[in-house]
Protein backbone atom coordinates (compact mmCIF):
# COMPACT_ATOMS: atom_id res chain seq x y z
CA UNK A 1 5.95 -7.38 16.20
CA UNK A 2 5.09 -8.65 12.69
CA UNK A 3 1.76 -10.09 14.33
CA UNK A 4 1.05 -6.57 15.33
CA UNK A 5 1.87 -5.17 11.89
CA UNK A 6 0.17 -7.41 10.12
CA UNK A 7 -3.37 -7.27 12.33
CA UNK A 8 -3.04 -3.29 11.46
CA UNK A 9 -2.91 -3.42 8.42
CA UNK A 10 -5.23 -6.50 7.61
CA UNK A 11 -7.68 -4.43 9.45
CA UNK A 12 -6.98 -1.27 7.05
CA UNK A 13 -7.84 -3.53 4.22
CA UNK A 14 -10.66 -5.49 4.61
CA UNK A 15 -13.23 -2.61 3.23
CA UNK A 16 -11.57 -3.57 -0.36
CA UNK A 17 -14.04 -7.06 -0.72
CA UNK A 18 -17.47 -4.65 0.10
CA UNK A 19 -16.54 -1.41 -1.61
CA UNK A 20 -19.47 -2.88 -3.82
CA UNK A 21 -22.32 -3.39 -1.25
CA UNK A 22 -21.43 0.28 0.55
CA UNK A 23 -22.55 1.90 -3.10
CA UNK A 24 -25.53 -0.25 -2.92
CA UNK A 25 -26.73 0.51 0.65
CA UNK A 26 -25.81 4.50 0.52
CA UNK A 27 -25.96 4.84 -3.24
CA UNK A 28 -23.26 6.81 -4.08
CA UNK A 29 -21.24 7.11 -7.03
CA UNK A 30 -17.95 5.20 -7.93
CA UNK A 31 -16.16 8.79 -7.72
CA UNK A 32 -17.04 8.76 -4.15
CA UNK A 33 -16.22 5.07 -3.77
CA UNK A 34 -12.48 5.89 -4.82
CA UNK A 35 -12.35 8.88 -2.60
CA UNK A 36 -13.17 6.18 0.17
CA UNK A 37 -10.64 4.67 -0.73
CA UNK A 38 -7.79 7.34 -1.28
CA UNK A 39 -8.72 9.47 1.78
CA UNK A 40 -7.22 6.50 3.72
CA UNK A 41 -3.76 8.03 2.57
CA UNK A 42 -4.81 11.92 3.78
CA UNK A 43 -4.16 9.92 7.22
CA UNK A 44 -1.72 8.40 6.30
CA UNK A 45 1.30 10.43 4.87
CA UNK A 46 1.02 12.93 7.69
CA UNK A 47 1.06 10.26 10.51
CA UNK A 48 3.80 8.87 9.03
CA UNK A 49 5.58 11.81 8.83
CA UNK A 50 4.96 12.56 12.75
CA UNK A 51 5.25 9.12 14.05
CA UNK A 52 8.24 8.50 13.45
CA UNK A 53 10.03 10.82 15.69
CA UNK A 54 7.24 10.52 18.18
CA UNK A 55 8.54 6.89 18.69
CA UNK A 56 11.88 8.27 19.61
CA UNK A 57 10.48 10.61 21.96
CA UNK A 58 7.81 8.20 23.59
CA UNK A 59 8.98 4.87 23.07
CA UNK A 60 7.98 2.36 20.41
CA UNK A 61 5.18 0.79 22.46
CA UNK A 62 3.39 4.21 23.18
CA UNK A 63 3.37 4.73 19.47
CA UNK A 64 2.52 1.29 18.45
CA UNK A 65 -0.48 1.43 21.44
CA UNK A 66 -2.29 4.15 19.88
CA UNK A 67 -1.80 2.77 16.28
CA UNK A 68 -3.59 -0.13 17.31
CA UNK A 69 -6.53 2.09 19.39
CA UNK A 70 -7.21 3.65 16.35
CA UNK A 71 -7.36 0.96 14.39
CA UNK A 72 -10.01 -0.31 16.39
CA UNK A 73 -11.74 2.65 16.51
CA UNK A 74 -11.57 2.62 12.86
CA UNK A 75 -13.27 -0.90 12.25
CA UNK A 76 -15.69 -0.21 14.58
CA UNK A 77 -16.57 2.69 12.77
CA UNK A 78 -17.06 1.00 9.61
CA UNK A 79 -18.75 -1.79 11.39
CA UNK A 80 -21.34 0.64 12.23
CA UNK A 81 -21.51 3.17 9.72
CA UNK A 82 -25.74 4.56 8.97
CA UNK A 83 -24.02 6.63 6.35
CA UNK A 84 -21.68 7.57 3.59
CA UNK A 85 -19.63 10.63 6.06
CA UNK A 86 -18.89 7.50 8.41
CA UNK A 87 -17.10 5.67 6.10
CA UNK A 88 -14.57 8.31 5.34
CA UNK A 89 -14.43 8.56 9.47
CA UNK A 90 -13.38 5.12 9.40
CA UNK A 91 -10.83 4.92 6.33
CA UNK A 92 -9.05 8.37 7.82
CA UNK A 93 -9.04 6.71 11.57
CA UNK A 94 -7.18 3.60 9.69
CA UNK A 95 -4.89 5.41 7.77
CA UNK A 96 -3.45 7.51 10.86
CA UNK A 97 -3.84 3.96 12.30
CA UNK A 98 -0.71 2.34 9.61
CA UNK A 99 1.07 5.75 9.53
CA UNK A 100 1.84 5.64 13.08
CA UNK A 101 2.36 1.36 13.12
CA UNK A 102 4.83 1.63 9.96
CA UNK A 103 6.68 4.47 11.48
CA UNK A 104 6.88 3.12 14.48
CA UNK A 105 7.11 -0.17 13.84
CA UNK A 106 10.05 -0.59 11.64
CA UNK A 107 12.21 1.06 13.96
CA UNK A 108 10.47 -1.44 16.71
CA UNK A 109 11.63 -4.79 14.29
CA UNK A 110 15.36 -3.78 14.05
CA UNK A 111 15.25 -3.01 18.07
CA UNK A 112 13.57 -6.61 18.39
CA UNK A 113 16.32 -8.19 16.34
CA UNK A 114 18.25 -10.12 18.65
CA UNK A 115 21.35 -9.44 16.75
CA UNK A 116 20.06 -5.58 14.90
CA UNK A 117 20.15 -7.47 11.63
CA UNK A 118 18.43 -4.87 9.67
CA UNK A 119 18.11 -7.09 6.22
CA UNK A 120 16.22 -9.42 8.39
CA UNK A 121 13.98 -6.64 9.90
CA UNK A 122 12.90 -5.42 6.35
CA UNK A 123 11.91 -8.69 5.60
CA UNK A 124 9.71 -9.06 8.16
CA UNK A 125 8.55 -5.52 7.36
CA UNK A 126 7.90 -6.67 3.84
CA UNK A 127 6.00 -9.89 4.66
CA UNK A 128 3.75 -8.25 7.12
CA UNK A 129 2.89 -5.67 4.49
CA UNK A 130 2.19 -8.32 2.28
CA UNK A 131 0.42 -10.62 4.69
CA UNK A 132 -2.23 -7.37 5.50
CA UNK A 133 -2.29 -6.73 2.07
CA UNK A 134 -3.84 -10.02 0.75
CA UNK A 135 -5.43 -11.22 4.10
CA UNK A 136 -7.54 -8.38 4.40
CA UNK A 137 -9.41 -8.72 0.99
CA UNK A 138 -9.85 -11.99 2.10
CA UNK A 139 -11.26 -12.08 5.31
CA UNK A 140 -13.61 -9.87 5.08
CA UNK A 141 -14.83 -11.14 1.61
CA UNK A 142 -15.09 -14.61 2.90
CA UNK A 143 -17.33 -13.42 5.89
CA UNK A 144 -19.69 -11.16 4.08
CA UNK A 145 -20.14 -13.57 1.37
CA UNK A 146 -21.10 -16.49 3.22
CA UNK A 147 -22.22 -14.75 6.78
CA UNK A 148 -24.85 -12.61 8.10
CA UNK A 149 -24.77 -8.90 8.30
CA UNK A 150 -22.40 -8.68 5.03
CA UNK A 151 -20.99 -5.27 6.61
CA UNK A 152 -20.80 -5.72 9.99
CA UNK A 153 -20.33 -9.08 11.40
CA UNK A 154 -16.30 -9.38 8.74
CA UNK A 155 -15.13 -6.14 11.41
CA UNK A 156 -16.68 -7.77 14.41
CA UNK A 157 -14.91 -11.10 14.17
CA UNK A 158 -11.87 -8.93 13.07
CA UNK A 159 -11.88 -7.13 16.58
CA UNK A 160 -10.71 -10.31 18.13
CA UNK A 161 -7.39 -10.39 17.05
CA UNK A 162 -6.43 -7.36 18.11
CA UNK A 163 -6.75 -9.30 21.70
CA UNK A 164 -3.15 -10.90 21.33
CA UNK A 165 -1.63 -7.68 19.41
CA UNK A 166 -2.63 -6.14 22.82
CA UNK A 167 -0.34 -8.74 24.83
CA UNK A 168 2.24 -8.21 22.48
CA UNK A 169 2.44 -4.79 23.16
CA UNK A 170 2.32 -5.06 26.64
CA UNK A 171 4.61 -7.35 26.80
CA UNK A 172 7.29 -5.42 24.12
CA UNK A 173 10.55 -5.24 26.33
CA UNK A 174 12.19 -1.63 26.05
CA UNK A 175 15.48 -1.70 23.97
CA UNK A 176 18.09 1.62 24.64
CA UNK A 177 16.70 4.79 25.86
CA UNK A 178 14.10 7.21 24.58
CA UNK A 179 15.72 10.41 23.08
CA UNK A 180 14.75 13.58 22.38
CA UNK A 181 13.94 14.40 17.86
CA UNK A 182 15.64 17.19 16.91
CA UNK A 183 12.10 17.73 15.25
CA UNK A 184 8.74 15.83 15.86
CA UNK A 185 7.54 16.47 12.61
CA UNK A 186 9.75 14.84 9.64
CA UNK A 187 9.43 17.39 6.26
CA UNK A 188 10.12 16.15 2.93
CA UNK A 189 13.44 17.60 1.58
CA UNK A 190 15.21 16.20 -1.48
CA UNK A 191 18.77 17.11 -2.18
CA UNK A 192 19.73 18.48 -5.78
CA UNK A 193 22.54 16.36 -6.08
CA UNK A 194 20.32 13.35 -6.03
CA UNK A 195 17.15 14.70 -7.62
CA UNK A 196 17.05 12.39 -10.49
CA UNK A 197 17.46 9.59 -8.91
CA UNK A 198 14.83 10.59 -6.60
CA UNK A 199 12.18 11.57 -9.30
CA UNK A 200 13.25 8.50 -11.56
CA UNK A 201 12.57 6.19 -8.88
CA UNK A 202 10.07 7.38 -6.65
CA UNK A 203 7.60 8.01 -9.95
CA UNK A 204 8.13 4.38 -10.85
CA UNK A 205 7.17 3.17 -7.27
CA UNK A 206 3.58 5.91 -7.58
CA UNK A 207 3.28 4.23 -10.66
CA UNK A 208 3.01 0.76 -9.71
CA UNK A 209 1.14 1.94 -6.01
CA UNK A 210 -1.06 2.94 -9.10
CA UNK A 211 -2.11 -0.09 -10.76
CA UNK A 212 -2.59 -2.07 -7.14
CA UNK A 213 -4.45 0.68 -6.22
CA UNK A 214 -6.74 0.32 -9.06
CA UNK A 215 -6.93 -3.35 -8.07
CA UNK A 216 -7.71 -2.63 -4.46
CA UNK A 217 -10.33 0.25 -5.20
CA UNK A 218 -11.73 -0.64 -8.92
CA UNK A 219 -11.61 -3.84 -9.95
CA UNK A 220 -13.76 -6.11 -7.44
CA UNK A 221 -16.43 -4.33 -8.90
CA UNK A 222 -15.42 -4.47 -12.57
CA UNK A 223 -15.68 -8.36 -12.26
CA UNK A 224 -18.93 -8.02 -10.90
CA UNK A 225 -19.98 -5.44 -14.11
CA UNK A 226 -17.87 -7.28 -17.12
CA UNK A 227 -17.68 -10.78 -15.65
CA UNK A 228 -20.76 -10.97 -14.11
CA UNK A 229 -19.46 -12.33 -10.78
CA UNK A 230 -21.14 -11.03 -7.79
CA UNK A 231 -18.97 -13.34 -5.68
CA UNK A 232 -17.14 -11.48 -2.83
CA UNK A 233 -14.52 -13.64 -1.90
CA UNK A 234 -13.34 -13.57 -5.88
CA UNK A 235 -13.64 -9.96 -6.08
CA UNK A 236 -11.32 -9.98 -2.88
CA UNK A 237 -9.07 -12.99 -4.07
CA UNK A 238 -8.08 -10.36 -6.81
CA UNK A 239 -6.94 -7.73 -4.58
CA UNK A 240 -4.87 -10.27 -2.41
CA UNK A 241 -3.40 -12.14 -5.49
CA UNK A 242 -1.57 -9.13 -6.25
CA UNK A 243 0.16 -8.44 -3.07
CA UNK A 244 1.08 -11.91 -2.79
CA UNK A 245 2.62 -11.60 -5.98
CA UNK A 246 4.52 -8.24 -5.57
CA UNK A 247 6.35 -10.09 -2.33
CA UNK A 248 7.26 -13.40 -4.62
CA UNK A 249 8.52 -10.76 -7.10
CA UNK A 250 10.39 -9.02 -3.93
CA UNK A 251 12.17 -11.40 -2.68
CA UNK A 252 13.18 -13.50 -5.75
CA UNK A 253 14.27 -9.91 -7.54
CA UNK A 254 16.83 -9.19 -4.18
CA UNK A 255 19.80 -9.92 -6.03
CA UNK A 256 18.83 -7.88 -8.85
CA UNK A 257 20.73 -4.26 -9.56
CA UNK A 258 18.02 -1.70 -8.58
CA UNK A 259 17.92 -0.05 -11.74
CA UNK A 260 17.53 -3.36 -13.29
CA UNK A 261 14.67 -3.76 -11.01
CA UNK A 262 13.16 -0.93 -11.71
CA UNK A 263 13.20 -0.50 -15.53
CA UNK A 264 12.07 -4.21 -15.55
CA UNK A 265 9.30 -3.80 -13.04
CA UNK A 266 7.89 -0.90 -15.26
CA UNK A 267 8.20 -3.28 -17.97
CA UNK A 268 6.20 -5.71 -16.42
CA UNK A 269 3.38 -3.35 -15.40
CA UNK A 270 3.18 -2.28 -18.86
CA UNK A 271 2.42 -5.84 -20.19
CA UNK A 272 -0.11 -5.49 -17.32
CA UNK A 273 -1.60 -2.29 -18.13
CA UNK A 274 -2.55 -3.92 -21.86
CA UNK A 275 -3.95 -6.73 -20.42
CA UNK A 276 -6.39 -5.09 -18.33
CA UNK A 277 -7.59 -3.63 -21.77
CA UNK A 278 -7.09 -7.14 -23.33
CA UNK A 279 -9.43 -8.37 -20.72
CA UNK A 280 -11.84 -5.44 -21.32
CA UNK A 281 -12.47 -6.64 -24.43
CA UNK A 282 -12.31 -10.09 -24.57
CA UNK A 283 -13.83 -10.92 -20.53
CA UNK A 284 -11.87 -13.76 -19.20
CA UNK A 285 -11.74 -14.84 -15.42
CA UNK A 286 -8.74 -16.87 -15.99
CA UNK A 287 -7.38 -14.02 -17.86
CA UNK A 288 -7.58 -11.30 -15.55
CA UNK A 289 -6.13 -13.45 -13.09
CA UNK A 290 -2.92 -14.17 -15.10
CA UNK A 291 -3.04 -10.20 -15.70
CA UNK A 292 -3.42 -9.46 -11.31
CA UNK A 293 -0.36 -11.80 -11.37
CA UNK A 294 1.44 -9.73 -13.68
CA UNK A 295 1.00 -6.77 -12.20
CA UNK A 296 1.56 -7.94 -8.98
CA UNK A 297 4.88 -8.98 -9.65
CA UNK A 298 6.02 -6.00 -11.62
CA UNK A 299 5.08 -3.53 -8.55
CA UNK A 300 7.37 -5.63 -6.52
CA UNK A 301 10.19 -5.00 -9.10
CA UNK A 302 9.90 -1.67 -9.06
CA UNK A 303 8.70 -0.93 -5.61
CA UNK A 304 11.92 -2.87 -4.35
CA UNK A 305 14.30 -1.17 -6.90
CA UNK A 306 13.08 2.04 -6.49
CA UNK A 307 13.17 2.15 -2.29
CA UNK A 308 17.23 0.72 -2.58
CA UNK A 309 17.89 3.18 -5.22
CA UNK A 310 16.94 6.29 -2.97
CA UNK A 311 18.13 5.10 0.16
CA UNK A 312 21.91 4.42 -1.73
CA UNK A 313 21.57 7.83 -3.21
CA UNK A 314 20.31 9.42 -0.02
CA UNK A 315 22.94 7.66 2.13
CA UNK A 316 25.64 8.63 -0.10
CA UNK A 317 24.89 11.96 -1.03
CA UNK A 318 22.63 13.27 1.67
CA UNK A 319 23.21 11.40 5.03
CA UNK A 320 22.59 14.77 6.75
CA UNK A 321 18.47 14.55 5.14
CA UNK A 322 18.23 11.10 4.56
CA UNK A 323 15.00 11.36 7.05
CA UNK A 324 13.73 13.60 5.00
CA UNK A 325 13.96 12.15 1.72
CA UNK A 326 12.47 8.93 2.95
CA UNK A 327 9.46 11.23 4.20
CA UNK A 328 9.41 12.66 0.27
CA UNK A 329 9.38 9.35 -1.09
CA UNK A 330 6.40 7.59 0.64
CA UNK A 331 4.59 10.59 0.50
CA UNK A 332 5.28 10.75 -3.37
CA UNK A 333 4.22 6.68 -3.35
CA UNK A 334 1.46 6.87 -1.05
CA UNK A 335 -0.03 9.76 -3.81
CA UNK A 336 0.71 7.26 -6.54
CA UNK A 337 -2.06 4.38 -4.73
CA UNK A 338 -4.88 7.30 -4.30
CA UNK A 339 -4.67 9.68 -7.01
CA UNK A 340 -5.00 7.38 -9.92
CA UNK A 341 -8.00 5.74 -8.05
CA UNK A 342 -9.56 8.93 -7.88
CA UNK A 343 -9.13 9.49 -11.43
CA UNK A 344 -10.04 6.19 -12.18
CA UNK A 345 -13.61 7.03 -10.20
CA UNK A 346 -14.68 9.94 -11.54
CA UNK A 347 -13.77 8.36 -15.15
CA UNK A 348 -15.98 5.62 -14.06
CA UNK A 349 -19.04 8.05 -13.35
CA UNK A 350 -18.76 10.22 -15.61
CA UNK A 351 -18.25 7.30 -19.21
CA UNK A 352 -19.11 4.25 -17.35
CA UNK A 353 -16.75 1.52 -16.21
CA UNK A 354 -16.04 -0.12 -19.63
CA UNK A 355 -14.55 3.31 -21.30
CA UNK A 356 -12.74 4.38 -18.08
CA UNK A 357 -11.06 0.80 -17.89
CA UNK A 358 -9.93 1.66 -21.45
CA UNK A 359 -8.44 4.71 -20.99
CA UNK A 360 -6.89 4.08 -17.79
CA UNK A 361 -4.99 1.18 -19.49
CA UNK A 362 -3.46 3.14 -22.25
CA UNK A 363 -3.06 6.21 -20.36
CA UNK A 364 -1.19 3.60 -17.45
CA UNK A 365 0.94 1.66 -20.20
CA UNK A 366 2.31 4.79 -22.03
CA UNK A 367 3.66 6.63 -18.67
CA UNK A 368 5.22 3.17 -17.62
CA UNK A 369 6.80 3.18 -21.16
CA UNK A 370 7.59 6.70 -20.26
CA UNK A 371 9.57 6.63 -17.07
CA UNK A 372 10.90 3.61 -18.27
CA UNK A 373 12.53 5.25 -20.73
CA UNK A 374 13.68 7.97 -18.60
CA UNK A 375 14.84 5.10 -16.46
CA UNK A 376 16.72 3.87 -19.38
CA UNK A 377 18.22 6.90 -20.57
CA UNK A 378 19.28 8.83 -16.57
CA UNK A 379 22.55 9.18 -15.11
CA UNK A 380 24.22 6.35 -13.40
CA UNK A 381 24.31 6.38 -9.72
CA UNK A 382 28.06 6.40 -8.86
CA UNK A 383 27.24 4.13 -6.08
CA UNK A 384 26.93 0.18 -6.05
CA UNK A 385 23.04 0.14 -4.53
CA UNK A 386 22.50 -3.42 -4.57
CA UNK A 387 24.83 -3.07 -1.30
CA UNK A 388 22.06 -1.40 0.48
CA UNK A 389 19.09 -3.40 1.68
């Protein structure tokens, strides 16, 4: 199951290395590069949201089946894309594509858990989001850099590992019976009583989806304007460093209290936030690459705080909509990895990349200082959530 994860969403991020040569060949604007990018999550949020209790009416494997069709349909529409409008085809195809694996396929790893351990299952979850995350940059980069057909043959090759995800699938054993949602479509719905918390936390978590966002979508082709590297696999490297990161920041933060986490996260992606202007000013390879660690590891801080703190709250306080305020909070994250992109791209066309990169960083480190504040200064949860995983 983490094999199948992981394919899906390595797939949904190997456009991140060419981003660079797809303005090139269609000549379009960085605006529309970052809409590219964040119309990937217009797929998304809603498949996630429907997914889910499609899985318990269908089965996992029915689910997880057409998750992976459309991810192929997706790279094969990328791999031959003529123009712009195909693109956008093939980024919506892949976000329905990780919707409909991650709702399905978290339920699927606690099933598969010989003994339901459910800590165990979210780290699996966690690594396979991570794995995607930072193999996908790479791949692809690796192949169009030092391969023919720069956008074409990275998805072809990619195509044959969905061979053994197939097996898998076919192969998943049934666990329990299928049962009928009470709904097949999960709304958002956030209880008062734990509205704060909610806002507190899930802002944080948009916030840092933010700043890897901006290093998925902007920055392989800031090196190649301020650095003057036109290398792919380093423009990729970037985006992959910083998922790597966020899961070493993940998993040594466990232990930590989840406001902690949170506050200290924000923190972190502050000092990150400056250094991307530091950088700006001052070009430095080895620089920006301490900065991608940086901010790497404080989105895991605050991703992981965040997600405990509102599934304590919701569990305490609002068992009976705990569905839905999971569904509010990834759809409140997910906006936080494809609205500042967006911003960041029309910025970009409209003052050119140096001015944009300034502004974004300020603009970035006062609203971490911001909720971190609000962080700071909120109510305490009257629940222990480091009990939760």
């Amino acid at each position: 199951m983490g094999y199948v994860l992981t394919v899906i969403l390595l797939g949904a991020n190997m456009p991140t290395s060419v981003y660079g040569l797809y303005r090139t060949e269609f000549g379009f604007t960085p605006t529309v590069q970052t809409l590219i990018y964040g119309v990937y999550v217009a797929g998304l949020v809603p498949a996630l949201l429907f997914f889910g209790p499609l899985s318990d009416a269908l089965g996992r494997r029915t689910v997880l089946l057409a998750a992976l069709a459309l991810s192929v349909v997706g790279t094969l529409v990328l791999a031959f894309a003529d123009a712009t409008v195909w693109l956008f085809v093939g980024r919506v195809a892949q976000g329905i594509a990780v919707g409909a694996a991650s709702a399905a396929g978290s339920a699927a790893l606690v099933e598969q858990e010989p003994t339901f351990d459910h800590r165990r299952a979210a780290l699996v979850s966690t690594v396979t989001g991570a794995l995607g995350g930072a193999l996908g940059p790479l791949v692809s980069g690796a192949i169009a850099q030092y391969l023919p057909q720069p956008l074409r043959l990275p998805y072809l090759i990619f195509l044959v590992a969905f061979i053994p995800a197939l097996i898998v699938l076919l192969l998943l054993p049934r666990i329990g019976d299928v049962t009928r949602p009470k709904r097949f479509f999960q709304m958002p719905h956030v209880p008062a009583t734990i509205r704060e918390t909610f806002w507190l936390s899930s802002l944080a978590v948009a916030l840092s989806w933010g700043a890897v966002g901006l290093f998925q979508s902007v920055v392989p082709s800031w090196m190649t304007s301020l650095l003057n590297i036109d290398n792919l696999l380093l423009g990729g490297g970037a985006a992959a460093l910083v998922m790597i990161c966020s899961v070493i920041a993940q998993l040594g933060g466990s232990r930590m209290d989840p406001r902690a986490s949170v506050t200290v996260g924000l923190g972190i992606l502050a000092l990150g936030m400056i250094g991307l202007l530091v950088v700006n000013l001052v070009p430095s390879l080895a620089l920006l690459g301490a900065i991608t660690v940086v901010v790497g590891a404080g989105h895991g801080l605050a991703f992981a705080g965040g997600m405990k703190r509102v599934n304590a709250a919701a569990r305490t306080h609002a068992r009976e909509s705990h569905g839905g305020v999971l569904a509010a909070f990834f759809t409140v994250s997910y906006a936080g990895l494809a609205i500042p992109s967006i911003i960041a791209g029309i910025a970009i066309t409209i003052q050119g990349m140096q001015t944009a990169i300034i502004e974004l960083s300020i603009v970035g480190t006062l609203l971490c200082l911001a909720v971190m504040g609000f962080n700071l200064r909120g109510a305490r949860e009257p629940v222990d959530a480091r009990r939760y995983p």
